[in-house]
N, C-alpha and C. Protein backbone atom coordinates (compact mmCIF):
# COMPACT_ATOMS: atom_id res chain seq x y z
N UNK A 1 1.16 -6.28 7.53
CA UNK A 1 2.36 -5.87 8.22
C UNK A 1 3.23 -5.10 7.24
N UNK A 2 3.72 -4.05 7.65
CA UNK A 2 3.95 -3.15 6.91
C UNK A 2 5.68 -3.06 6.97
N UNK A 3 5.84 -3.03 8.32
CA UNK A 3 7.45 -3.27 8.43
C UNK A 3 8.22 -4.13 9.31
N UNK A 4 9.37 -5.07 9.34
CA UNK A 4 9.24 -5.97 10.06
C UNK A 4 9.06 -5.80 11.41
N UNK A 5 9.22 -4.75 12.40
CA UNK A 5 9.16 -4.32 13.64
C UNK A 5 7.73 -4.27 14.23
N UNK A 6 6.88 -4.24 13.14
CA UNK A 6 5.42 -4.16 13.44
C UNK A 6 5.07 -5.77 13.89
N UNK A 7 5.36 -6.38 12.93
CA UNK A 7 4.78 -7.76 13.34
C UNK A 7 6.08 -8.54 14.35
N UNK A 8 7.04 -7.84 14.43
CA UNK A 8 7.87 -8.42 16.08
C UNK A 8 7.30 -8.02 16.77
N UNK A 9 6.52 -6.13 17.17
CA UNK A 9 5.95 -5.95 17.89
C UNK A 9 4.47 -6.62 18.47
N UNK A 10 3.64 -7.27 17.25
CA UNK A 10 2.42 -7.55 17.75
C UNK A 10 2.64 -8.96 18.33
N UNK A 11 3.55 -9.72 18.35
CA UNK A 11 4.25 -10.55 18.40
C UNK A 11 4.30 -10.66 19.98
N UNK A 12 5.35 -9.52 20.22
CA UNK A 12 5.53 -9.10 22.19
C UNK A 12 4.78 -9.14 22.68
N UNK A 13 2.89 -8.55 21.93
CA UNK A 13 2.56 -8.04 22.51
C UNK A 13 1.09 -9.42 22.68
N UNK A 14 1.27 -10.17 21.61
CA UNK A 14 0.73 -11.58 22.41
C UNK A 14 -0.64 -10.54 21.52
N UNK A 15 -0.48 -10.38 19.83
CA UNK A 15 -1.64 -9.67 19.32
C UNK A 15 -2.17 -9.82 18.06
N UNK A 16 -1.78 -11.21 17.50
CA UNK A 16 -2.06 -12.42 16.28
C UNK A 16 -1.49 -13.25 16.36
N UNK A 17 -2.72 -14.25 15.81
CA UNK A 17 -2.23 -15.80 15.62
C UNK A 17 -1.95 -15.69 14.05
N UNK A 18 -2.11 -14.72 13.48
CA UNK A 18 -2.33 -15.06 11.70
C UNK A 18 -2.36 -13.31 11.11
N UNK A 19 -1.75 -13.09 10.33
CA UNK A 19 -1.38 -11.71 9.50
C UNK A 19 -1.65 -12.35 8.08
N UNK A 20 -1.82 -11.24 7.26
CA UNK A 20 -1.84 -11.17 5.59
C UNK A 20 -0.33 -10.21 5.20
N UNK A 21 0.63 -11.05 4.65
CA UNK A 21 1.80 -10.64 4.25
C UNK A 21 1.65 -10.53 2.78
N UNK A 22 1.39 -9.31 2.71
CA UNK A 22 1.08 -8.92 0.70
C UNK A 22 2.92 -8.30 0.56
N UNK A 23 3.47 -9.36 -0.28
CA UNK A 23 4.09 -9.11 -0.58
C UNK A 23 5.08 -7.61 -1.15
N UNK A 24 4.56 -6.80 -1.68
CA UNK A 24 4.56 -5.97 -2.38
C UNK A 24 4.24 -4.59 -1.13
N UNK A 25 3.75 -5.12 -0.73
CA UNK A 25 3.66 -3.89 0.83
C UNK A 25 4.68 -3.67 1.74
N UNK A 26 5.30 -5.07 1.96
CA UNK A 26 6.28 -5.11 3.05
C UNK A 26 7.79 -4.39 1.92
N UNK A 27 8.06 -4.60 1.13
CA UNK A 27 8.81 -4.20 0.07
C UNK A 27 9.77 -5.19 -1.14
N UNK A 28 9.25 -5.88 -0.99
CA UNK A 28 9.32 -7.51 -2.57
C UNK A 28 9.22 -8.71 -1.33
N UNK A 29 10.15 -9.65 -2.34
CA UNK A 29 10.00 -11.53 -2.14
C UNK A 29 10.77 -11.47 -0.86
N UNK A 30 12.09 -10.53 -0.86
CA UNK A 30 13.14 -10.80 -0.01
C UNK A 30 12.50 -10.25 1.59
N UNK A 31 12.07 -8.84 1.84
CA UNK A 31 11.68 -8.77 2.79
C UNK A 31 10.13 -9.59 3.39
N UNK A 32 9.75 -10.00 2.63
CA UNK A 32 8.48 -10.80 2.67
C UNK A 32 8.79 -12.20 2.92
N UNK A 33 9.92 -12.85 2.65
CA UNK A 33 10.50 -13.74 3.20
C UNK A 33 10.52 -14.03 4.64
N UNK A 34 11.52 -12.82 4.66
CA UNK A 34 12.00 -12.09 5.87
C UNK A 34 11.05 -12.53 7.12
N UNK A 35 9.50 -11.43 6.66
CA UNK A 35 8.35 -11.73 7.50
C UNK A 35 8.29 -13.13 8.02
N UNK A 36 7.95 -13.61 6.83
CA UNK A 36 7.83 -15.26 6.40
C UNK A 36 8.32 -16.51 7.44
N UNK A 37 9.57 -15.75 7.31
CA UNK A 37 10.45 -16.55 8.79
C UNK A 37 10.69 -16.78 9.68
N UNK A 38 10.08 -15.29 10.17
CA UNK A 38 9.88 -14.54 11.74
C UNK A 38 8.27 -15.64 12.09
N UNK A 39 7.39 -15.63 11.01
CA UNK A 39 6.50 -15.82 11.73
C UNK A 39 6.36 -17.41 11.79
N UNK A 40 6.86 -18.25 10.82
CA UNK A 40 7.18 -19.64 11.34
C UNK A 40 7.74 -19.90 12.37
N UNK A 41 8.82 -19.50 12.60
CA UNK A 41 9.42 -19.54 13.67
C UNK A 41 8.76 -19.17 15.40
N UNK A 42 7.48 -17.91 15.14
CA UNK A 42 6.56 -17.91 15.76
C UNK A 42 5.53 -18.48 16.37
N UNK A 43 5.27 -19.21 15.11
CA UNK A 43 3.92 -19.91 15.03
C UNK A 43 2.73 -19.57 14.68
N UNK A 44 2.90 -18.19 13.84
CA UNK A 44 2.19 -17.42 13.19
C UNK A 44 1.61 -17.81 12.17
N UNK A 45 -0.03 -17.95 11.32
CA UNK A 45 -0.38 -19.00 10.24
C UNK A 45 -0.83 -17.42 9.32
N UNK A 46 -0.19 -17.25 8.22
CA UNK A 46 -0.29 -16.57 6.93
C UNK A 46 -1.11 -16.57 5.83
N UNK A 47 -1.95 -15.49 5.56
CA UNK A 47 -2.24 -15.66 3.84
C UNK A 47 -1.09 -14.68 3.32
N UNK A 48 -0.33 -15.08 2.29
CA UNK A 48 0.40 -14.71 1.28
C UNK A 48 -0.07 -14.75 0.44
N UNK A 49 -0.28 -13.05 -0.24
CA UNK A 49 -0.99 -12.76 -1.48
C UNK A 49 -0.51 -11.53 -1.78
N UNK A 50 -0.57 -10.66 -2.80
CA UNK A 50 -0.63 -9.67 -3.69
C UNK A 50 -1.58 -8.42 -3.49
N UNK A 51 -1.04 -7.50 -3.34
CA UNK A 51 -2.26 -6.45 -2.73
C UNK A 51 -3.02 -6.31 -3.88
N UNK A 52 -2.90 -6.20 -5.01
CA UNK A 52 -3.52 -6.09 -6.06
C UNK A 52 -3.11 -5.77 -7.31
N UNK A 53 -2.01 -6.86 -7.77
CA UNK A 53 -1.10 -6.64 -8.92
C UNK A 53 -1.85 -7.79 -10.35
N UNK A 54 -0.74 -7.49 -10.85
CA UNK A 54 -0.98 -8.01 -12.51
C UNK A 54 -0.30 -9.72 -11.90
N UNK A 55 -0.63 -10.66 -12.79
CA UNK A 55 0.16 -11.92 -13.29
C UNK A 55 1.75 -12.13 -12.55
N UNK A 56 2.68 -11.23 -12.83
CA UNK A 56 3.96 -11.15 -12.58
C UNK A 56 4.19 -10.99 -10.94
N UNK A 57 3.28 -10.31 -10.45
CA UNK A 57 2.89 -9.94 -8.65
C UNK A 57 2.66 -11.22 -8.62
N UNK A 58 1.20 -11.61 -8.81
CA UNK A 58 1.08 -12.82 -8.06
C UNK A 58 1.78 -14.03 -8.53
N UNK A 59 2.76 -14.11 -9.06
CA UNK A 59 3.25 -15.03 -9.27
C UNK A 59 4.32 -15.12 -7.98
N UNK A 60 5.09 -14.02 -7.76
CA UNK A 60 6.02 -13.83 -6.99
C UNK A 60 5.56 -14.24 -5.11
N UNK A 61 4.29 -14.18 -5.47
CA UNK A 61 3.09 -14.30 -3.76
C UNK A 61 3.33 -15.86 -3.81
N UNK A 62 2.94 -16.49 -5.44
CA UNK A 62 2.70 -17.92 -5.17
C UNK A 62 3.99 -18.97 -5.11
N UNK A 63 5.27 -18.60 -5.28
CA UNK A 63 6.22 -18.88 -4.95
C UNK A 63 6.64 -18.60 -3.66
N UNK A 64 6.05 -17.56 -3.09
CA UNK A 64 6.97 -17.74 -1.62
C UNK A 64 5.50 -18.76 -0.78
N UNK A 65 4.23 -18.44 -1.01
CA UNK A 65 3.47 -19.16 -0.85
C UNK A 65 3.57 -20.79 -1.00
N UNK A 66 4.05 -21.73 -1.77
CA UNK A 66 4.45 -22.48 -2.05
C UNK A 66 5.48 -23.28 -1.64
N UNK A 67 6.33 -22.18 -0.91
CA UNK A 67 7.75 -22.88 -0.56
C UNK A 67 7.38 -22.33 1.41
N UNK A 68 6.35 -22.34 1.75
CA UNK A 68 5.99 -22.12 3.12
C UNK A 68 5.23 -23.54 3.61
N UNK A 69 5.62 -23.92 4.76
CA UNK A 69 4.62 -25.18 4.78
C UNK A 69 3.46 -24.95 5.06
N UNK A 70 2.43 -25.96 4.71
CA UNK A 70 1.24 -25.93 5.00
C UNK A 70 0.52 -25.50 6.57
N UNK A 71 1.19 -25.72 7.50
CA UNK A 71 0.99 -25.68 8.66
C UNK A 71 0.91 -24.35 9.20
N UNK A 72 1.36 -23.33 7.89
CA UNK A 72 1.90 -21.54 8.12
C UNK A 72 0.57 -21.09 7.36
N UNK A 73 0.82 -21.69 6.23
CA UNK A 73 -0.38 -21.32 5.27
C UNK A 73 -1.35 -21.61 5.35
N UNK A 74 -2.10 -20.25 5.40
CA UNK A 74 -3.65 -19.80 5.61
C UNK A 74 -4.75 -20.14 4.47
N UNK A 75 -3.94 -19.16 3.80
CA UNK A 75 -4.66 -19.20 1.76
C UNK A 75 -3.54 -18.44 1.45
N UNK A 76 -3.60 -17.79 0.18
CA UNK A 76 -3.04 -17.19 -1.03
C UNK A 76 -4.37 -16.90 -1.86
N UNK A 77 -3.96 -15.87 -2.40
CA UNK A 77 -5.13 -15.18 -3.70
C UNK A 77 -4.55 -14.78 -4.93
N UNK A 78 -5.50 -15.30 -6.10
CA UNK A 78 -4.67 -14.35 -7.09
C UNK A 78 -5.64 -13.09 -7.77
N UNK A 79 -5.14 -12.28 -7.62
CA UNK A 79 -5.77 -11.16 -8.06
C UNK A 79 -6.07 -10.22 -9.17
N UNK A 80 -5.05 -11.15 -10.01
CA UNK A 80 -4.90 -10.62 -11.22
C UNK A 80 -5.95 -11.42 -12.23
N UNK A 81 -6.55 -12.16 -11.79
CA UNK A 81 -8.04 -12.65 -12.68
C UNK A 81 -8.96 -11.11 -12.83
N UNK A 82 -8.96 -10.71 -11.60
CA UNK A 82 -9.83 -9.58 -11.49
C UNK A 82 -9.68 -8.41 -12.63
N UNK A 83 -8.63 -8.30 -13.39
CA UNK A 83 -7.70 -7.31 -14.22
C UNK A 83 -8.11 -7.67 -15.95
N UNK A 84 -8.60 -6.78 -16.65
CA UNK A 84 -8.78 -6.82 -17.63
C UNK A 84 -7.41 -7.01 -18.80
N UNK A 85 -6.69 -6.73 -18.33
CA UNK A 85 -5.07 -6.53 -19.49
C UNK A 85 -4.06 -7.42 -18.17
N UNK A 86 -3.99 -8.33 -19.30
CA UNK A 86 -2.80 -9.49 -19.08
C UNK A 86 -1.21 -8.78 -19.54
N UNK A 87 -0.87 -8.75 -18.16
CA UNK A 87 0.67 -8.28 -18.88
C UNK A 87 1.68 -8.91 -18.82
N UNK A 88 1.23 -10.28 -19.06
CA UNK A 88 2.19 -11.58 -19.09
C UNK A 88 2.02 -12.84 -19.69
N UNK A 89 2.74 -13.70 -20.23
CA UNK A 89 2.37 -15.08 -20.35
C UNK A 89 2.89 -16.06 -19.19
N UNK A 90 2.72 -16.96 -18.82
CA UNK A 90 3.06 -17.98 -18.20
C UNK A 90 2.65 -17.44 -16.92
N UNK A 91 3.30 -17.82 -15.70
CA UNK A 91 2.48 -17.59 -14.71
C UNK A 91 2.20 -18.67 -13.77
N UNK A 92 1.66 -18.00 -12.38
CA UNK A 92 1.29 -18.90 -11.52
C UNK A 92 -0.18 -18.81 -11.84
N UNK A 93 -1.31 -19.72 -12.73
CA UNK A 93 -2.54 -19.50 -13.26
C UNK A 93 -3.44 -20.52 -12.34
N UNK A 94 -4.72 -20.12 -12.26
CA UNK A 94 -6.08 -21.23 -11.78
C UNK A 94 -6.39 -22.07 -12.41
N UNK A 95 -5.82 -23.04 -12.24
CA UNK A 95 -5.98 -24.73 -12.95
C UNK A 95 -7.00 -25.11 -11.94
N UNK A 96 -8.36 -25.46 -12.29
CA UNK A 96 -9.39 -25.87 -11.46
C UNK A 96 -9.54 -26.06 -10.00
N UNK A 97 -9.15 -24.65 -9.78
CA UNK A 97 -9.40 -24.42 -8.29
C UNK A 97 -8.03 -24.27 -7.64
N UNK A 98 -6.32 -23.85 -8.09
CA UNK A 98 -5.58 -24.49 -7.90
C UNK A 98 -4.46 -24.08 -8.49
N UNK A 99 -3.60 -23.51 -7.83
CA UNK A 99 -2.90 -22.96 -8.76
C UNK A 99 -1.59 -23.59 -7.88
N UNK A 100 -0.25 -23.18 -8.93
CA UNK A 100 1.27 -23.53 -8.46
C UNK A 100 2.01 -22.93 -9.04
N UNK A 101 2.86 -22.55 -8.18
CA UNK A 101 4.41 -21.92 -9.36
C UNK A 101 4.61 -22.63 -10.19
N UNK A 102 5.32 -21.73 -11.26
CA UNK A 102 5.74 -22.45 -12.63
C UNK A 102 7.15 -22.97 -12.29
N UNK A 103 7.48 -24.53 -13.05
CA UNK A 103 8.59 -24.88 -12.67
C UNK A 103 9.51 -24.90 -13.62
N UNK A 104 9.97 -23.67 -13.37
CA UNK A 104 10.73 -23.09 -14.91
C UNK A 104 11.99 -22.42 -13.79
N UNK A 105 12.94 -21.97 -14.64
CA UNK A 105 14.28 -20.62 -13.90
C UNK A 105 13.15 -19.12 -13.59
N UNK A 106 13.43 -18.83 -12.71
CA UNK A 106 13.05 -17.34 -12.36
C UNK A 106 11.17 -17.44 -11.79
N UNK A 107 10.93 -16.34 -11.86
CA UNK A 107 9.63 -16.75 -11.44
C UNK A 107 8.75 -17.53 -12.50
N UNK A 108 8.77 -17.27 -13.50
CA UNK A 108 8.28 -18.39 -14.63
C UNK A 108 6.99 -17.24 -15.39
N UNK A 109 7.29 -16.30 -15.62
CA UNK A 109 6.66 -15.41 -16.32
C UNK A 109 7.22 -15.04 -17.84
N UNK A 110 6.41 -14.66 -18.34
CA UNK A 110 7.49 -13.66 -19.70
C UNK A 110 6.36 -12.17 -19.54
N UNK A 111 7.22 -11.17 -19.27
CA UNK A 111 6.36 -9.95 -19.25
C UNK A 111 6.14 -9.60 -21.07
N UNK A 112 4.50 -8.87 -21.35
CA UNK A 112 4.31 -8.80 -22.43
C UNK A 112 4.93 -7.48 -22.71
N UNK A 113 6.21 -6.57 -23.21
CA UNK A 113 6.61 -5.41 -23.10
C UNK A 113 5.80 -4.42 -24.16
N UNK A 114 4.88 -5.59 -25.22
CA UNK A 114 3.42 -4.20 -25.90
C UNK A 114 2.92 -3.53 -24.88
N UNK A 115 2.89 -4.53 -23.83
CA UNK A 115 1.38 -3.80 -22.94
C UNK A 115 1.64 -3.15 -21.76
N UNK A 116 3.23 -3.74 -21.65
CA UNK A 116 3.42 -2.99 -20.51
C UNK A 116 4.27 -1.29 -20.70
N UNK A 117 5.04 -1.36 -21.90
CA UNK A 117 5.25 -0.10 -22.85
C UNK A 117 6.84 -0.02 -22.50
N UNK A 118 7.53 1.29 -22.70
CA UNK A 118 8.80 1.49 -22.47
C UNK A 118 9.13 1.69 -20.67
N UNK A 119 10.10 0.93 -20.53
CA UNK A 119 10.52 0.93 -18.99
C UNK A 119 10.99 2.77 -18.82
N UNK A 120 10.36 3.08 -17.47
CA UNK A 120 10.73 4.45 -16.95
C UNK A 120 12.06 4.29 -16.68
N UNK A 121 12.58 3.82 -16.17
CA UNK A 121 14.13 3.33 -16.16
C UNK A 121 14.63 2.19 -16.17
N UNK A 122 15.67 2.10 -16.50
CA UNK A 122 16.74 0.76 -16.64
C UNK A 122 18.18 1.24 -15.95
N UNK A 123 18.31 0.06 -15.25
CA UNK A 123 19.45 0.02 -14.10
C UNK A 123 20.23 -1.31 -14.22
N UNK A 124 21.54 -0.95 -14.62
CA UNK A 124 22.31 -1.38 -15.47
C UNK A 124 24.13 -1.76 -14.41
């Protein structure tokens, strides 16, 4: 679901029981929430995942993932195993089959700024 009007519309139109809300598509945590809410409230059952980001993405999937009840939630994926260059420490990681948000302030990452290099901008 790409924008929230899409999945109100398939909604009207009586045209899923279950969507993949990749965070990062709809446009971050907040509008993905957004989704999130519409479709509980629906009765809509979710995978929340990451279209295909680093550590810091899916961390942000497995927090809203996490704080959805089970009854919504489909699966979650993390995708950043797949990725050769770690551009983070900490993390929502695969503990034997199993992963969870970190229970730290913020999403619970530290971005590595070697690897990720100089920010194109800063907004201040």
């Amino acid at each position: 679901m790409r924008r929230y009007g899409d999945i109100v519309r398939a909604n009207a139109d009586n045209a899923c029981e279950a969507i993949g809300l990749k965070v990062c598509r709809v446009g971050g945590l907040t509008k993905a929430k957004r989704i999130r809410d519409f479709c509980m409230e629906r009765g809509i059952r979710m995978n929340i995942e990451e279209t295909g980001g680093s550590i810091i993405a899916d961390t942000g999937a497995v927090h809203l993932a996490q704080a959805t009840p089970r009854m919504f939630l489909r699966a979650t994926w993390l995708c950043h195993e797949m990725l050769t260059v770690d551009t983070a420490t900490g993390g929502a990681r695969n503990q034997g089959g199993k992963t969870y948000a970190p229970d730290v302030p913020g999403l619970g990452v530290e971005p590595k700024m070697d690897v990720l290099g100089e920010p194109i901008a800063v907004y201040e």
